[in-house]
N, C-alpha and C. Protein backbone atom coordinates (compact mmCIF):
# COMPACT_ATOMS: atom_id res chain seq x y z
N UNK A 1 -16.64 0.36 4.19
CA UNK A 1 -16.91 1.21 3.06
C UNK A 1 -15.62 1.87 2.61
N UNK A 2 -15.56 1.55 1.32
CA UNK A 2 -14.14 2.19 0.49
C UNK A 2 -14.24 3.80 0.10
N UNK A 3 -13.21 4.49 1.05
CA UNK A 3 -13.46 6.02 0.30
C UNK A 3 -13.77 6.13 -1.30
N UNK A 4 -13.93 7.57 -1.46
CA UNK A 4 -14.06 7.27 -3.31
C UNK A 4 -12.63 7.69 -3.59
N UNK A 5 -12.98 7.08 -4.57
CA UNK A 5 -11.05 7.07 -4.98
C UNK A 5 -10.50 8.53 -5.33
N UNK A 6 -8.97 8.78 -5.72
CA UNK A 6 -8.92 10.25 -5.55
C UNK A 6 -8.14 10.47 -6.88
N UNK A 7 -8.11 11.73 -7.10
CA UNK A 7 -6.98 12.18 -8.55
C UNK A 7 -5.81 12.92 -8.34
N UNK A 8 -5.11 12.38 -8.57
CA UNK A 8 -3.62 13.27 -8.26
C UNK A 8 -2.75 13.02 -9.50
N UNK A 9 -2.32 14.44 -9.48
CA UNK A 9 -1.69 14.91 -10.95
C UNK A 9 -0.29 14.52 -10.42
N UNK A 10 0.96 14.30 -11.25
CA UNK A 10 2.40 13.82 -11.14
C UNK A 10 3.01 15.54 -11.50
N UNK A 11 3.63 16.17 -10.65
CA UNK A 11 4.23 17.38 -10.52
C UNK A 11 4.94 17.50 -12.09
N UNK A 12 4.74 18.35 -12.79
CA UNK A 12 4.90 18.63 -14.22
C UNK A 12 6.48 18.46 -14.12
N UNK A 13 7.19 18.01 -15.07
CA UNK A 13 9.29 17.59 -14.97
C UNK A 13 9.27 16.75 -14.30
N UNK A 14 8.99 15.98 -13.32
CA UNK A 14 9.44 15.40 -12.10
C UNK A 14 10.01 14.10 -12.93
N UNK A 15 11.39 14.08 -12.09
CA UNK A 15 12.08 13.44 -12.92
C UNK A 15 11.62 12.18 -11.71
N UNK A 16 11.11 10.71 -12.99
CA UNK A 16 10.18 9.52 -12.16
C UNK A 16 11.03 7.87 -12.95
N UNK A 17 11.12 7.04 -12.25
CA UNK A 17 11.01 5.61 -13.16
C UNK A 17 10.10 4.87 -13.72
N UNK A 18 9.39 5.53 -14.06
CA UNK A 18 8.30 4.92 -14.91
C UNK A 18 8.59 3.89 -15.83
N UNK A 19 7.90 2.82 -15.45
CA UNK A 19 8.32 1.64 -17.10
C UNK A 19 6.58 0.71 -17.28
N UNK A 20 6.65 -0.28 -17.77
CA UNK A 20 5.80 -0.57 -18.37
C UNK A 20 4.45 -0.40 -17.70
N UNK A 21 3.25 0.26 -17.79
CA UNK A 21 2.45 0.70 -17.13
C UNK A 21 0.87 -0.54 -17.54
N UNK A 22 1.62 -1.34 -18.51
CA UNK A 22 -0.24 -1.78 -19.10
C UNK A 22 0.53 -3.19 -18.21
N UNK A 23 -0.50 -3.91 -17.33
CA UNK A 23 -1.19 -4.64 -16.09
C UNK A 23 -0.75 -6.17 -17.02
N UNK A 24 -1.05 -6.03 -18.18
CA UNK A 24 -0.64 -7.20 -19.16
C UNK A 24 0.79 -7.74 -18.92
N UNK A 25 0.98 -6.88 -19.16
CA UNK A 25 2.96 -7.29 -18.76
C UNK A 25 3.70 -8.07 -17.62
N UNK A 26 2.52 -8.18 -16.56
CA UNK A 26 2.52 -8.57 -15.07
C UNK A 26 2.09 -9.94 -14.78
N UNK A 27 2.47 -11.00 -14.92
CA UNK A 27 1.39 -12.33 -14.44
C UNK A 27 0.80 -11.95 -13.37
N UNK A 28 1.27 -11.79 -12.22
CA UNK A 28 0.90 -11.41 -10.57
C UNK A 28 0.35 -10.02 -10.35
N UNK A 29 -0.68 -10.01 -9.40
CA UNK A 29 -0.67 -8.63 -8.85
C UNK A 29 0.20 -7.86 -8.29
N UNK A 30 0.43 -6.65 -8.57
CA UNK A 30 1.93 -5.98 -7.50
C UNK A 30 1.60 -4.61 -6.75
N UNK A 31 2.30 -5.10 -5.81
CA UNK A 31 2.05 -3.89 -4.93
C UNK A 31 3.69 -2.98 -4.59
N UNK A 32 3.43 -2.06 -4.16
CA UNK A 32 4.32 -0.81 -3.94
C UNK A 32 4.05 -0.48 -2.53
N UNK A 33 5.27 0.28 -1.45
CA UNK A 33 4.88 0.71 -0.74
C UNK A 33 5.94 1.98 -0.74
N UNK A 34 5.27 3.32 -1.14
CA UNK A 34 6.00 4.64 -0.96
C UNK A 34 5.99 5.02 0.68
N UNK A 35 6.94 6.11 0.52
CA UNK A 35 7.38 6.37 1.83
C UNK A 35 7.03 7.90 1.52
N UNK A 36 5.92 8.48 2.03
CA UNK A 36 5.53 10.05 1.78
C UNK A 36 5.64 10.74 2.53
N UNK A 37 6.13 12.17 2.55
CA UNK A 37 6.62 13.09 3.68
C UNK A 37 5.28 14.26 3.96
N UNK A 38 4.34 14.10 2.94
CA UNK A 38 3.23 15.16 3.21
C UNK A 38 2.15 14.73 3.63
N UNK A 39 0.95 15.26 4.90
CA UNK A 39 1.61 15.84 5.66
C UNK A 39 2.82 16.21 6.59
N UNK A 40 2.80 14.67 7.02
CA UNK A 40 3.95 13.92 8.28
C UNK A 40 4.24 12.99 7.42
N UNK A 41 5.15 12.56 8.12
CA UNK A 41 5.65 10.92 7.37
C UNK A 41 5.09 10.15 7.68
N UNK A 42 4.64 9.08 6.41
CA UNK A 42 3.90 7.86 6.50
C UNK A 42 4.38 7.31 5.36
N UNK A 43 3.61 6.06 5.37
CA UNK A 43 4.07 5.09 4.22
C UNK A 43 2.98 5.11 3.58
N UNK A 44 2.74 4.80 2.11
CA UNK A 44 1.33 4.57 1.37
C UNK A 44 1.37 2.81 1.28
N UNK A 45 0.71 2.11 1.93
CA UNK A 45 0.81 0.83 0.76
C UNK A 45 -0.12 0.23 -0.13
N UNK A 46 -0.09 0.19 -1.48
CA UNK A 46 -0.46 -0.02 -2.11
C UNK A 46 -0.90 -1.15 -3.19
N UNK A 47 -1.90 -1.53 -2.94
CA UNK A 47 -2.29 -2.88 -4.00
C UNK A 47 -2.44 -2.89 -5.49
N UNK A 48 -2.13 -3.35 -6.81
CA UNK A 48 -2.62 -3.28 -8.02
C UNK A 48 -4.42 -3.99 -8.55
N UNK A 49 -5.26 -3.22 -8.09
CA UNK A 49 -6.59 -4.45 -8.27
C UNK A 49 -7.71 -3.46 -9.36
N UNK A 50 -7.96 -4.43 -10.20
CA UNK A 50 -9.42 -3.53 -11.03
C UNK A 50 -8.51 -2.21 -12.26
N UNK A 51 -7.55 -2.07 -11.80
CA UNK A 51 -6.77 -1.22 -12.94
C UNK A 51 -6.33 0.05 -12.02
N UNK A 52 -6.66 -0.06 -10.64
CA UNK A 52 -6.14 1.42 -10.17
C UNK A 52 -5.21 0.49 -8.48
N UNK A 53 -5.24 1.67 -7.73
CA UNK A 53 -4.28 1.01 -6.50
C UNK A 53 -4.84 1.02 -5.23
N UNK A 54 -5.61 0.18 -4.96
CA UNK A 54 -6.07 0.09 -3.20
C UNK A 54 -5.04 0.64 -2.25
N UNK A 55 -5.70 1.51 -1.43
CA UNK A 55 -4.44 2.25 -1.26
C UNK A 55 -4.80 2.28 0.59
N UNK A 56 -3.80 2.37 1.47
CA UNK A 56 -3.58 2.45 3.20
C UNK A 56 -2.21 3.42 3.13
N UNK A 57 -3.41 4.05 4.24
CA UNK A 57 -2.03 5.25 4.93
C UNK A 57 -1.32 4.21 5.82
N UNK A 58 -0.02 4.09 6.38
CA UNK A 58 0.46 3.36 7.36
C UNK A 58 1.31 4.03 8.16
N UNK A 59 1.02 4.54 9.29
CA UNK A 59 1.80 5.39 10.00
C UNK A 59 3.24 4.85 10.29
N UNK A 60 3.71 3.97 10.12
CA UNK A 60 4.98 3.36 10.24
C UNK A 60 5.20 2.00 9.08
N UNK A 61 6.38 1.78 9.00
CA UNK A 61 6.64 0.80 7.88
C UNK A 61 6.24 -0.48 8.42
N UNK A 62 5.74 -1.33 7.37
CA UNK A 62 5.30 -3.00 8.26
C UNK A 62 6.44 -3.39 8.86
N UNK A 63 6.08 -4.04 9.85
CA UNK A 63 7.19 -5.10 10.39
C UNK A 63 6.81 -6.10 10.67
N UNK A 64 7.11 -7.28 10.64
CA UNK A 64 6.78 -8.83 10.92
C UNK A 64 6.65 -8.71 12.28
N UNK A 65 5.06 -9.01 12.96
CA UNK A 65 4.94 -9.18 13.98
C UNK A 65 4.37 -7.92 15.08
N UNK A 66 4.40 -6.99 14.57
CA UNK A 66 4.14 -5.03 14.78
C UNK A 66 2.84 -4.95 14.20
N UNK A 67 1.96 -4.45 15.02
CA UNK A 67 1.02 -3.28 14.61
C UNK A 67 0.99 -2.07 14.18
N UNK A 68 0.91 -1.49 12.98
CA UNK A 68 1.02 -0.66 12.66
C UNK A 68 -0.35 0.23 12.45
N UNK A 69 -0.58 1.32 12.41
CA UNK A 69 -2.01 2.03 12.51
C UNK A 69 -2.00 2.07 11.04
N UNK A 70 -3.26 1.99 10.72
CA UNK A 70 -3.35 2.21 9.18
C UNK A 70 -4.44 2.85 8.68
N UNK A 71 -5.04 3.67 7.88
CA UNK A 71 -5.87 4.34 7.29
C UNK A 71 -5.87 4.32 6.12
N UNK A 72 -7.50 3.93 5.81
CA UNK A 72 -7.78 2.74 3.88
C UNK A 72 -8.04 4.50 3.35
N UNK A 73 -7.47 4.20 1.89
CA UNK A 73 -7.57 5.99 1.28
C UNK A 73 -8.09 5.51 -0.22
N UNK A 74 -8.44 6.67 -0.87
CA UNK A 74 -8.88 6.68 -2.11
C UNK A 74 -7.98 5.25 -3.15
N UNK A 75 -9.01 5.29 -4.10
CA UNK A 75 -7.56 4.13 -4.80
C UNK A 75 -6.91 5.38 -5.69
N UNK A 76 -5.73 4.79 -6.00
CA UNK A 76 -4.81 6.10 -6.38
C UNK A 76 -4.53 5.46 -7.76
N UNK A 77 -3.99 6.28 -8.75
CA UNK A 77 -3.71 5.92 -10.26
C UNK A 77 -2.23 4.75 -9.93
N UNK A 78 -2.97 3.83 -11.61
CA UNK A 78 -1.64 2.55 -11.28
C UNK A 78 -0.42 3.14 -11.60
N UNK A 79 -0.10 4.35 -12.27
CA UNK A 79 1.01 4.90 -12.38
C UNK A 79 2.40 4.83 -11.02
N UNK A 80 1.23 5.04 -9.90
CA UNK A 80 2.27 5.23 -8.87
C UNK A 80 3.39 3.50 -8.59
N UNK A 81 2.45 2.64 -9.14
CA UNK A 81 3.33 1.33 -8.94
C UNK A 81 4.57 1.61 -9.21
N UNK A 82 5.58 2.46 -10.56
CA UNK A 82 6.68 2.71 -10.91
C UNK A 82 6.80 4.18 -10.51
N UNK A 83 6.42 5.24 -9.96
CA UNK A 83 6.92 6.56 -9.59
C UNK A 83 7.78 7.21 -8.34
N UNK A 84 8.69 7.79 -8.38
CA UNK A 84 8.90 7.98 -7.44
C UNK A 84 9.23 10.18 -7.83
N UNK A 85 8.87 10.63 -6.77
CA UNK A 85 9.26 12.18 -6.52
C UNK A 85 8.33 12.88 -6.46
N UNK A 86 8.15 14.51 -6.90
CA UNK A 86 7.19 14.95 -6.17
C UNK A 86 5.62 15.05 -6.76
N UNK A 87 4.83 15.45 -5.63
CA UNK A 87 3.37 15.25 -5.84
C UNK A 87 3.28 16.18 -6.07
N UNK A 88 2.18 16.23 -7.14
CA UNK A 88 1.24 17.48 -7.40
C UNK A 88 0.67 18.35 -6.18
N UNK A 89 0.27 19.88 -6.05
CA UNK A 89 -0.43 20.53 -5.45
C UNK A 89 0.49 20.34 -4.05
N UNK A 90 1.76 20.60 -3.90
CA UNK A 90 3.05 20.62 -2.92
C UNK A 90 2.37 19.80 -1.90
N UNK A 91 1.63 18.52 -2.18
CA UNK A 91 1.60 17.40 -1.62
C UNK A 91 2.58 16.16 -1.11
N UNK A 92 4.02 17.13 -1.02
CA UNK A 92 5.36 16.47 -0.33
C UNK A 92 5.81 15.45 -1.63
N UNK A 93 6.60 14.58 -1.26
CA UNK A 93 7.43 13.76 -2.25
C UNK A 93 7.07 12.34 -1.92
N UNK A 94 7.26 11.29 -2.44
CA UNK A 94 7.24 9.91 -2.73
C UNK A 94 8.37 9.00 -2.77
N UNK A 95 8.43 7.81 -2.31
CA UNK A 95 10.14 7.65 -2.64
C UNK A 95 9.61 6.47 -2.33
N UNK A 96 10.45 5.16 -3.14
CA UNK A 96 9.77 3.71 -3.12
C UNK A 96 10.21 2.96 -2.15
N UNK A 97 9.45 2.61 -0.95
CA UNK A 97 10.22 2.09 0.04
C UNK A 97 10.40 0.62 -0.54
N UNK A 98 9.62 0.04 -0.89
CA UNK A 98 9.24 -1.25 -0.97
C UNK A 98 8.24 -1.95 -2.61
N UNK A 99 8.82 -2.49 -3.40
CA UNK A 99 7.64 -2.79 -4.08
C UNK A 99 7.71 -4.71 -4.20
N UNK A 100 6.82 -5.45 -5.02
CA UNK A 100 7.21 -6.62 -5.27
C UNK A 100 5.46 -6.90 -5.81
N UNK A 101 5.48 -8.58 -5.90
CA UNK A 101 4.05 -8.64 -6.10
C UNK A 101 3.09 -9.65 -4.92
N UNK A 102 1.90 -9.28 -4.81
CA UNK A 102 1.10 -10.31 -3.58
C UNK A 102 -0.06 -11.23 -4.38
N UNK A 103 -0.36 -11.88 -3.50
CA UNK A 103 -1.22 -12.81 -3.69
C UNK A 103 -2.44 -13.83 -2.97
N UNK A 104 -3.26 -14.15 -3.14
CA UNK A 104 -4.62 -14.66 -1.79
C UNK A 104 -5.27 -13.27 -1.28
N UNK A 105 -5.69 -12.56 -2.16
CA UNK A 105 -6.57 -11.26 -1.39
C UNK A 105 -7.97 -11.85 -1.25
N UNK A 106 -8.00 -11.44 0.34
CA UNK A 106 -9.43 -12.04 0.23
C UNK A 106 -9.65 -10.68 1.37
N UNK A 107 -11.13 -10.27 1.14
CA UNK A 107 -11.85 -9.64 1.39
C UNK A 107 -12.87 -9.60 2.01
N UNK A 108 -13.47 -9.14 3.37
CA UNK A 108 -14.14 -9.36 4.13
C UNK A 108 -14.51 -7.67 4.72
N UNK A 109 -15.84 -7.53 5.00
CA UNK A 109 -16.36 -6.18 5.48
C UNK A 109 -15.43 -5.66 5.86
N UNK A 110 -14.35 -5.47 7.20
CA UNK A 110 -13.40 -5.25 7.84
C UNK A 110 -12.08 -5.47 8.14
N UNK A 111 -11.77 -6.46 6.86
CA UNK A 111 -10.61 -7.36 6.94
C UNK A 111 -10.40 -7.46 5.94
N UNK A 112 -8.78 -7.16 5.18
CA UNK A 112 -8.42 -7.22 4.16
C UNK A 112 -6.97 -8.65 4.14
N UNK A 113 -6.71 -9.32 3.78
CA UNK A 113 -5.72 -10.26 3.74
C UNK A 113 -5.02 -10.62 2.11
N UNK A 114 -3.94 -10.67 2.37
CA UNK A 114 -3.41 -10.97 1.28
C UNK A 114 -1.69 -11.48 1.80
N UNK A 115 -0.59 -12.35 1.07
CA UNK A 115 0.72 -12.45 1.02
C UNK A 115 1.31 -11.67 0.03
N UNK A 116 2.41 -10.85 1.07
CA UNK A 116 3.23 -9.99 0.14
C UNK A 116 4.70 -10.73 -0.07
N UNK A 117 5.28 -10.25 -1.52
CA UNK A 117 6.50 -10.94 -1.65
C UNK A 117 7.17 -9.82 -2.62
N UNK A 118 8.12 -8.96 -1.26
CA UNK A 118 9.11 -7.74 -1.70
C UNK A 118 10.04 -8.27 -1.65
N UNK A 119 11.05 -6.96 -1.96
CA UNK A 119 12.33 -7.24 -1.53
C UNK A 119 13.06 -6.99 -0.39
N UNK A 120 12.27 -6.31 0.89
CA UNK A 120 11.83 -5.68 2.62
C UNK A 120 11.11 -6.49 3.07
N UNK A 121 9.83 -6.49 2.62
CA UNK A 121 8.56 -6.96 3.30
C UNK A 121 8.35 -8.60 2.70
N UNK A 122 7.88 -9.65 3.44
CA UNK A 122 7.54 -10.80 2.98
C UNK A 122 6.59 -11.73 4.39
N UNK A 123 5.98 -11.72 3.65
CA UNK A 123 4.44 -12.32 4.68
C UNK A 123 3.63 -12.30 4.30
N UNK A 124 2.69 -12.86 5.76
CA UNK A 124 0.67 -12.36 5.61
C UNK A 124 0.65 -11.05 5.96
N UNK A 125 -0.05 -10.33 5.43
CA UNK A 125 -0.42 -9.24 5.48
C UNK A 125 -1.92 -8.62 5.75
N UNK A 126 -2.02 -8.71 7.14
CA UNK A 126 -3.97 -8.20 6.99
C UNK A 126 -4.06 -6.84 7.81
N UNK A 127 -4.64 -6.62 7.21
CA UNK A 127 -5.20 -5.08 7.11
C UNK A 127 -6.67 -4.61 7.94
N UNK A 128 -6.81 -4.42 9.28
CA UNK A 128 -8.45 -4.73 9.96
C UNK A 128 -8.87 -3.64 10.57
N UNK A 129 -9.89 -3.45 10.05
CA UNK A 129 -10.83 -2.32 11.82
C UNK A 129 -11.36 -3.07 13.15
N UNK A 130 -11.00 -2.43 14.00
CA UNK A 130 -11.08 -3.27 14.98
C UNK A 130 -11.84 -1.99 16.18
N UNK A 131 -12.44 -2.57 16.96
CA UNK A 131 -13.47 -1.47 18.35
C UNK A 131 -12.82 -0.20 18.23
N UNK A 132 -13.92 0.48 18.11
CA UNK A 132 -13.36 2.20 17.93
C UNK A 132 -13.18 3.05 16.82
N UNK A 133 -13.52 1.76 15.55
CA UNK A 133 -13.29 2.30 14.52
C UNK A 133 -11.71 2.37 13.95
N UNK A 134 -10.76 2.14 14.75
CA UNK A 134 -9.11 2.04 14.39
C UNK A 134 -8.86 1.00 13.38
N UNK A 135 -7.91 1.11 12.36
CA UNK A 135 -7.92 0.28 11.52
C UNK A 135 -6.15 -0.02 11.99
N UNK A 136 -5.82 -1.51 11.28
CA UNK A 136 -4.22 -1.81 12.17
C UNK A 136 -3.45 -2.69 10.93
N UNK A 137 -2.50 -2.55 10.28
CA UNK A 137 -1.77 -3.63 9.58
C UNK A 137 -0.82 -4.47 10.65
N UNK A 138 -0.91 -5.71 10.06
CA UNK A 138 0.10 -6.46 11.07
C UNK A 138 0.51 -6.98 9.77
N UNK A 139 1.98 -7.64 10.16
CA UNK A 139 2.70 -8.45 9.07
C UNK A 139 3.14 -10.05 10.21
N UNK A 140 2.77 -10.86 8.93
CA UNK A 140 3.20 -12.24 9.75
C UNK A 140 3.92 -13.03 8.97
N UNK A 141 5.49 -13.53 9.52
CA UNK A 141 6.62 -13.76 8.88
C UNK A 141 5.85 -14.99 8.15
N UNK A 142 6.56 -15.49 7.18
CA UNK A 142 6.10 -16.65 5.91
C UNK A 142 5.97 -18.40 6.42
N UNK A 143 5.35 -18.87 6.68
CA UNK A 143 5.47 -19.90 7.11
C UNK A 143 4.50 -19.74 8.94
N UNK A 144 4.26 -18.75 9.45
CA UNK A 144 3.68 -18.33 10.81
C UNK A 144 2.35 -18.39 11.06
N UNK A 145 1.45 -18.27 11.46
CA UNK A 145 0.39 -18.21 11.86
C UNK A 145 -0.30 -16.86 10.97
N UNK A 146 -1.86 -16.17 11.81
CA UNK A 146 -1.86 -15.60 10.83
C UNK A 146 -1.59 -14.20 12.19
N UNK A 147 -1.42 -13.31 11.73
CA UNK A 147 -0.89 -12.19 12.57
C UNK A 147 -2.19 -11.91 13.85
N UNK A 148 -1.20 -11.96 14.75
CA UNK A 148 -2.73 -11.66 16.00
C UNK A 148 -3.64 -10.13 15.63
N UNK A 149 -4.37 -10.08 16.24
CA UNK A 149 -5.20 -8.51 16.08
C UNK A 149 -4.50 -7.79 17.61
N UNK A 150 -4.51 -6.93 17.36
CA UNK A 150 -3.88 -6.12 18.68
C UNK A 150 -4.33 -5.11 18.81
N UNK A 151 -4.95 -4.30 18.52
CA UNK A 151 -5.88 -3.23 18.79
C UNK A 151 -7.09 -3.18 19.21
């Protein structure tokens, strides 16, 4: 079950790179992955799907082959695909670790899969809950298998 998605305002001045925002402009889907300092540091990563951004907390940046803990969050406005700086309601800052575009999302109760192709990150990418309720991103280098489950 997908949280309900959330609203967050862009801190009034915040000086951002914003560029073409209409989805038209894009053959591919694209994803972003910010690097956010509020509360703690985490990464957001983010999908472009339906007009807004499927969105995972990721307690650490992907790495090919690493489990990373992850937590599925509201979908967030497509704005953030091009933003970077601070959040509304001193909800810390944003800064673009990673963006590019993915492709093969397929979707399953507990299992999210898709290939990402950044300019950092490049792989399978699945996204799972696994016993306990823990959810885990793994990244699996291009050409590899598909990433083991480890949690």
């Amino acid at each position: 079950m997908r949280p309900a998605p959330r609203t967050f305002l862009i801190a009034p001045g915040a000086a951002n790179c914003l560029t073409s925002l209409d989805p038209r402009s894009y053959p591919v889907p694209r994803f972003v992955i910010l690097q956010h300092d509020h509360p703690t540091l985490h990464w957001d990563l983010m999908l472009e799907t339906g007009g807004v951004l499927r969105t995972w907390r990721l307690a650490g940046p992907p790495s090919p082959g690493s489990a990373v803990a992850a937590e599925p969050l509201g979908d967030h406005r497509i704005l953030y695909l091009d933003y970077e700086g601070p959040v509304s309601g001193n909800r810390g800052t944003v800064r673009r670790w990673d963006a590019g575009t993915y492709s093969g999302l397929t979707q399953q109760a507990e299992v999210t899969e898709f290939e990402l192709v950044g300019g950092i990150v490049l792989g399978h990418c699945e996204i799972s809950r696994h016993d306990g309720g823990r959810w885990q991103c793994v990244l699996a280098p291009p050409g590899t298998a598909k990433p083991p489950r480890t949690i």
